[in-house]
C-alpha atoms as a PDB file:
ATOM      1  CA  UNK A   1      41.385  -4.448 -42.664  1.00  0.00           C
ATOM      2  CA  UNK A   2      39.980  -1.163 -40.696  1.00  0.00           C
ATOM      3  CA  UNK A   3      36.816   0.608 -41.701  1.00  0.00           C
ATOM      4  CA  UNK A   4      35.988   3.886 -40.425  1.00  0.00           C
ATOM      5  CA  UNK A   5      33.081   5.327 -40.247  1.00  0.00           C
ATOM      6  CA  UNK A   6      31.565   9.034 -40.515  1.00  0.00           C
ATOM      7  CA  UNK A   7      27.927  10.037 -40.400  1.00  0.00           C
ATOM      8  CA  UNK A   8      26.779  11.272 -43.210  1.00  0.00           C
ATOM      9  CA  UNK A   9      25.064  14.922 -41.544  1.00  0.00           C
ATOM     10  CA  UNK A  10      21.782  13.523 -41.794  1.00  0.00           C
ATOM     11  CA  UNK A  11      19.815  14.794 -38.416  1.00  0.00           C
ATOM     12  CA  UNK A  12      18.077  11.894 -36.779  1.00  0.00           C
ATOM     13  CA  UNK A  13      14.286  11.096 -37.163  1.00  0.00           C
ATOM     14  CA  UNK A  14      11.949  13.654 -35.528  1.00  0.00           C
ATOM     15  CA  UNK A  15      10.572  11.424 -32.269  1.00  0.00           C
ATOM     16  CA  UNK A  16       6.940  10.896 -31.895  1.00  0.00           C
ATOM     17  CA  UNK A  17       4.384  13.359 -30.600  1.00  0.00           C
ATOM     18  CA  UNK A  18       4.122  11.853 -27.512  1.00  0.00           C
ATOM     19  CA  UNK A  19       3.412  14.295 -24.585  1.00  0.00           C
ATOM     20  CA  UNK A  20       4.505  12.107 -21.770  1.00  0.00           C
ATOM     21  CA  UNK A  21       8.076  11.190 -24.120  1.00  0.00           C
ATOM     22  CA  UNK A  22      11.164  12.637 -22.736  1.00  0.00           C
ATOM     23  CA  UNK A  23      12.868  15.474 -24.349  1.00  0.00           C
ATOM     24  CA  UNK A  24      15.952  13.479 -26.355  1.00  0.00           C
ATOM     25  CA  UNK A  25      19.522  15.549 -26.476  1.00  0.00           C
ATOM     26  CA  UNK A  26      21.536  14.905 -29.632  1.00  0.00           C
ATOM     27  CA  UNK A  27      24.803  13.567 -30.408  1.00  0.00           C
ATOM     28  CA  UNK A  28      27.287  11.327 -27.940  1.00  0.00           C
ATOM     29  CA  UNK A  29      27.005  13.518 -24.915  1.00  0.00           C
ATOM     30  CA  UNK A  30      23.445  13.823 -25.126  1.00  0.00           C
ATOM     31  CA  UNK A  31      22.564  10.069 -25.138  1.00  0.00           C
ATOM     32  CA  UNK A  32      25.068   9.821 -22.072  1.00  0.00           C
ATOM     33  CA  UNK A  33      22.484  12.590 -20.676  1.00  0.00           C
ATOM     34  CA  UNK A  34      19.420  10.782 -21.974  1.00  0.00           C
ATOM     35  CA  UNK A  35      20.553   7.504 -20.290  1.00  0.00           C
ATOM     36  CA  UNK A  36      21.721   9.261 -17.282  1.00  0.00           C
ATOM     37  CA  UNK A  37      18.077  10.656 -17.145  1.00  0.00           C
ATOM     38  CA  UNK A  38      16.174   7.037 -18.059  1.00  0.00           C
ATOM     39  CA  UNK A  39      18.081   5.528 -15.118  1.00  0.00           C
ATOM     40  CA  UNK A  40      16.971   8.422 -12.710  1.00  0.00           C
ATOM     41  CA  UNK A  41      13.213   8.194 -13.810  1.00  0.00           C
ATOM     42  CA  UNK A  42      13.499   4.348 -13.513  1.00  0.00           C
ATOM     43  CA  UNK A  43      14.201   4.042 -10.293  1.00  0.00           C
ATOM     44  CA  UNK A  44      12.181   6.725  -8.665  1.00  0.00           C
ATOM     45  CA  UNK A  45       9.124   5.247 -10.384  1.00  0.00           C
ATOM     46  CA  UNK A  46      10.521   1.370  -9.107  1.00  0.00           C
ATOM     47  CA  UNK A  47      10.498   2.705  -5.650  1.00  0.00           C
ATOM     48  CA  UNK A  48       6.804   4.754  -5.886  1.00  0.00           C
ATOM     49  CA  UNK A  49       5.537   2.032  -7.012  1.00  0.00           C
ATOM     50  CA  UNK A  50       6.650  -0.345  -4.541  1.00  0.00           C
ATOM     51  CA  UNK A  51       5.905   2.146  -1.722  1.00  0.00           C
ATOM     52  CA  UNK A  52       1.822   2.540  -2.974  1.00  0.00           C
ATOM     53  CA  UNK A  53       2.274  -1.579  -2.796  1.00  0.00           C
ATOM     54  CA  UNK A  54       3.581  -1.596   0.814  1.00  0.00           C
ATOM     55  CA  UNK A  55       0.591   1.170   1.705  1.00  0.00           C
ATOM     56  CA  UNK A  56      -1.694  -1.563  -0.184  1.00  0.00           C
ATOM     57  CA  UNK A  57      -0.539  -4.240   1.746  1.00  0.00           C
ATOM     58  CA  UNK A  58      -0.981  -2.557   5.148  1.00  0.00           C
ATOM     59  CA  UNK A  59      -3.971  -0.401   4.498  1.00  0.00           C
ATOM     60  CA  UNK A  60      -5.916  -2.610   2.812  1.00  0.00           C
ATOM     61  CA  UNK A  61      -6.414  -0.073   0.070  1.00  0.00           C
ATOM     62  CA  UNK A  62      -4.692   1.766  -2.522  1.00  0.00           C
ATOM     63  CA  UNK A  63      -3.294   5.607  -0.970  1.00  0.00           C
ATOM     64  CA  UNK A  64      -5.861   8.293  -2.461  1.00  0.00           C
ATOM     65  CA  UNK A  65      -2.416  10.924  -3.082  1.00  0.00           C
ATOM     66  CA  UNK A  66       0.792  10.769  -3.871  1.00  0.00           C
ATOM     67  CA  UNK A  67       0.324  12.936  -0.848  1.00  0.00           C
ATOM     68  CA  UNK A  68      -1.671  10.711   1.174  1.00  0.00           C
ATOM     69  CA  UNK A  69       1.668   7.824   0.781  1.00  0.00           C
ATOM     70  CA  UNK A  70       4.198  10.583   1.378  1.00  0.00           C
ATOM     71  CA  UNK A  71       2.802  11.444   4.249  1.00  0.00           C
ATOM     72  CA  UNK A  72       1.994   7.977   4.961  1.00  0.00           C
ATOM     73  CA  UNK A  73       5.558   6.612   4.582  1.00  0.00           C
ATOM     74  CA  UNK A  74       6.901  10.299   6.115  1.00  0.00           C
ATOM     75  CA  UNK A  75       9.280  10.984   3.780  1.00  0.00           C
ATOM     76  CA  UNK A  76       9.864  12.706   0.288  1.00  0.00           C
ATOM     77  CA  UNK A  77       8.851  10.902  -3.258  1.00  0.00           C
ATOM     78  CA  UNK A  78      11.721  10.780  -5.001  1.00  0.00           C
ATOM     79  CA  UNK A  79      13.104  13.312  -7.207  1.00  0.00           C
ATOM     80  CA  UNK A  80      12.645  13.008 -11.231  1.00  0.00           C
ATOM     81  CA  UNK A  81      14.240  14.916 -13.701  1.00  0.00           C
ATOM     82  CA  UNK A  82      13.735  18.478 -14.377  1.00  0.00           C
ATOM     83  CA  UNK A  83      10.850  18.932 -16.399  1.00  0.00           C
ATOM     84  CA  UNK A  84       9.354  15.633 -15.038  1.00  0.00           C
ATOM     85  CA  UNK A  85       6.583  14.941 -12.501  1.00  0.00           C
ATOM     86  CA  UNK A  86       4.595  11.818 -11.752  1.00  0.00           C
ATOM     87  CA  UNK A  87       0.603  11.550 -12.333  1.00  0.00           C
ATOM     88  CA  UNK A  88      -1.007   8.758 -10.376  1.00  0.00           C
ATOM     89  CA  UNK A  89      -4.027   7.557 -10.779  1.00  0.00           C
ATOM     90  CA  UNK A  90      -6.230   6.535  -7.837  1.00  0.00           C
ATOM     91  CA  UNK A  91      -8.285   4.629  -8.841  1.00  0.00           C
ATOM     92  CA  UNK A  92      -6.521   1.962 -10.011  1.00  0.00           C
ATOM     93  CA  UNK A  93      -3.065   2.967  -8.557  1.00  0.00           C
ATOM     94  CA  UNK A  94      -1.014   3.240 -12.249  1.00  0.00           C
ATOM     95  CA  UNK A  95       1.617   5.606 -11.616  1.00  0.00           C
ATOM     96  CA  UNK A  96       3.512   7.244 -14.863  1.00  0.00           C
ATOM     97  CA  UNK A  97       5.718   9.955 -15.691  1.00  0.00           C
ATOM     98  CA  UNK A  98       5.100  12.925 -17.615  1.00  0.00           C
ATOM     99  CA  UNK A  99       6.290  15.898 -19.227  1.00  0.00           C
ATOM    100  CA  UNK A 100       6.047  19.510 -16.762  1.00  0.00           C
ATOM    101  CA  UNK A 101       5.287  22.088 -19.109  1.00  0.00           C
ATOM    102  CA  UNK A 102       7.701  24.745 -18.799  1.00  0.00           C
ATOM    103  CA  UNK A 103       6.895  28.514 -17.258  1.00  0.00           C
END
């Protein structure tokens, strides 16, 4: 037996107002883009994050910049997606990803 299945045209749910969410794309292509995009943010934020616990480490303290650790570990952050850009917090050295707003 073989079942096939269509969608039915209903548009998916309407995401959460989250500011710091990720725009979604629609449709097959799109969640190949979305996933492509989620793996990209991933590990850029995996390897921040592990270079503000190296400065940690050595310093003795957390770096006051993203800045500061670039220039500490003298080279570039790592590149998000377009639209993307990280927000660290100093103070207690959380690091997240957030939305750009557009020009």
């Amino acid at each position: 037996m073989v079942f096939l299945g269509a969608g039915c045209g209903k548009e998916e749910p309407e995401q959460p107002a989250d500011p710091d969410a990720r725009p979604r794309h629609r449709g097959y292509t799109g969640a190949l883009i979305d996933g492509k995009h989620h793996a990209e943010e991933t590990t850029a934020v995996v390897v921040v994050e592990q270079s503000i616990k190296a400065f940690q480490a050595m310093e003795g303290r957390l770096p006051k910049s993203l800045e500061e650790l670039k220039n500490w570990q003298d080279a570039d952050l790592p590149e998000l997606p377009r639209g993307r850009a990280f927000r660290y917090n100093a103070a207690t050295g959380e690091l997240k990803v957030t939305n750009v707003p557009e020009e």
